[in-house]
Protein backbone atom coordinates (compact mmCIF):
# COMPACT_ATOMS: atom_id res chain seq x y z
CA UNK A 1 45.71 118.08 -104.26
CA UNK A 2 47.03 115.41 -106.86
CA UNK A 3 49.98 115.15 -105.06
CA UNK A 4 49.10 113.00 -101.87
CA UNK A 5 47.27 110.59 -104.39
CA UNK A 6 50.36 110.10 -106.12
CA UNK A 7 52.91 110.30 -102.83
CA UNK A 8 50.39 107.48 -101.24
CA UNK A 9 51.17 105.77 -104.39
CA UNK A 10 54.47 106.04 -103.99
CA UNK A 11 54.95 104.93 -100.02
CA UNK A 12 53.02 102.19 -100.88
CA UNK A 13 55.59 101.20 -103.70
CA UNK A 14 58.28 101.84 -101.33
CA UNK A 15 56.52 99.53 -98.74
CA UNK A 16 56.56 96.49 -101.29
CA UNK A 17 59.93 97.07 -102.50
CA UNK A 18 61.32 97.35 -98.90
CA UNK A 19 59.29 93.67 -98.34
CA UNK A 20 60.48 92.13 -101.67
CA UNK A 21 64.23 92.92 -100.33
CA UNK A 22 63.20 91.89 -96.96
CA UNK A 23 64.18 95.74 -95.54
CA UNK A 24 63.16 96.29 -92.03
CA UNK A 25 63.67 100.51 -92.71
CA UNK A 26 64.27 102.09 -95.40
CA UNK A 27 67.25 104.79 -94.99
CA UNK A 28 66.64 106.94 -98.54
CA UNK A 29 64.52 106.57 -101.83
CA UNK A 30 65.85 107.92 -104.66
CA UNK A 31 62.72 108.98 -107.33
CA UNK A 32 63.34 110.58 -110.71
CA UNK A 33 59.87 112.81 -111.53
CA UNK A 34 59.07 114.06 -114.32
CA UNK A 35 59.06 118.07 -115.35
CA UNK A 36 55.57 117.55 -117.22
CA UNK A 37 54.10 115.80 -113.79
CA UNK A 38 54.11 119.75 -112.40
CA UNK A 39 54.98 118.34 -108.87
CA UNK A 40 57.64 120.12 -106.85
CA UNK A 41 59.73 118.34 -104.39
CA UNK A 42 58.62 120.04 -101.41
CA UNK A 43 54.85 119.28 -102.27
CA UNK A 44 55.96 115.07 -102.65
CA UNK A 45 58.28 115.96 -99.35
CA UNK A 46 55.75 117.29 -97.19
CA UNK A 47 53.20 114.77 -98.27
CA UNK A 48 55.93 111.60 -97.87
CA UNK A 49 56.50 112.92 -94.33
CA UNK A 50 52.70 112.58 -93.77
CA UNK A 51 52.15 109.58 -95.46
CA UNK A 52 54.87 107.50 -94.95
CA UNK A 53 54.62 107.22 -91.06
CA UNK A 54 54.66 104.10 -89.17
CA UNK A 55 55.67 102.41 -92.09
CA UNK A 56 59.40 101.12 -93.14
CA UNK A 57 59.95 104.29 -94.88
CA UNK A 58 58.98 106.71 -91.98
CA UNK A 59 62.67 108.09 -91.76
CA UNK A 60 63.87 107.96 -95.00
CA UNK A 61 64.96 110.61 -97.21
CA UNK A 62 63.77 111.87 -100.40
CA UNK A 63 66.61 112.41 -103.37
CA UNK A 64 64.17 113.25 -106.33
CA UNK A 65 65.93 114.37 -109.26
CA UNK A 66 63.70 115.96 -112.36
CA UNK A 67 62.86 113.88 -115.41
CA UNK A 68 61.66 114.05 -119.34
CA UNK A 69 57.93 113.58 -119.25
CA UNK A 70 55.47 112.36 -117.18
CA UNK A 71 56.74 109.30 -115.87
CA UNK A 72 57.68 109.17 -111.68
CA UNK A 73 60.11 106.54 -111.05
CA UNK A 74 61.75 104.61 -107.99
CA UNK A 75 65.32 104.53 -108.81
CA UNK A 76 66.39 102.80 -105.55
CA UNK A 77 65.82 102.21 -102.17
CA UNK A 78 68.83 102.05 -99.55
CA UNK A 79 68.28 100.51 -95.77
CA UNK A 80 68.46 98.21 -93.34
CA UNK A 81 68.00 94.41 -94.04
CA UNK A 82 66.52 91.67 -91.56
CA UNK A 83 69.68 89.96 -89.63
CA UNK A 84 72.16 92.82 -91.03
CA UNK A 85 74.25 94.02 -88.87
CA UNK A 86 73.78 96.96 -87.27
CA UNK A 87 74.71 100.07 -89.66
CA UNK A 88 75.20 97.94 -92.64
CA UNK A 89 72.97 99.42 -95.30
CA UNK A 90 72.04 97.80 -98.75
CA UNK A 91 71.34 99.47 -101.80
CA UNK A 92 67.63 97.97 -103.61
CA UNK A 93 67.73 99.09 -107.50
CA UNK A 94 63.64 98.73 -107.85
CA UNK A 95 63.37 100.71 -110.97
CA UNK A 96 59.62 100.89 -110.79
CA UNK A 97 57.54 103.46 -112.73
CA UNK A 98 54.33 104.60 -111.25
């Protein structure tokens, strides 16, 4: 199953991103895949859900929009950062391809 290779992949992405921003949680990740990759969003949800516990991302939500090609992309991260107050949320543009 290719896909929890490449959803690891992608937590672990998430998990630097959220550190480079200095996120303590990570609300949603928006991911643009694309059509050729064959992955369906439930697969790359079900496998995030697994994957992505007990790390920053463990309650965020998925927005994956379909793509040209093969490329899977992090569009942007939105959560919580260190001494934020509570409920404030900021928006991460990571823009990494994977």
């Amino acid at each position: 199953m290719h896909e929890w290779g490449i959803t690891k992949s992608i937590v672990e992405s998430i998990v630097k991103g959220a550190q480079k921003h200095d996120l303590k949680r990570v609300d949603k990740v928006r991911l643009s895949i694309g059509e050729s990759t064959e992955l369906t969003p439930e697969s790359l949800e079900f496998c995030f859900q697994c994957l992505s516990k007990g790390t920053v991302a463990e309650r965020a939500t998925l927005e994956i929009r379909k793509s040209q090609g093969r490329e899977i992309t992090i569009d942007s991260l939105e959560g919580e950062r260190e001494g934020d107050m509570p409920g404030e949320d900021v928006n991460s543009h990571e823009g990494g391809t994977l």
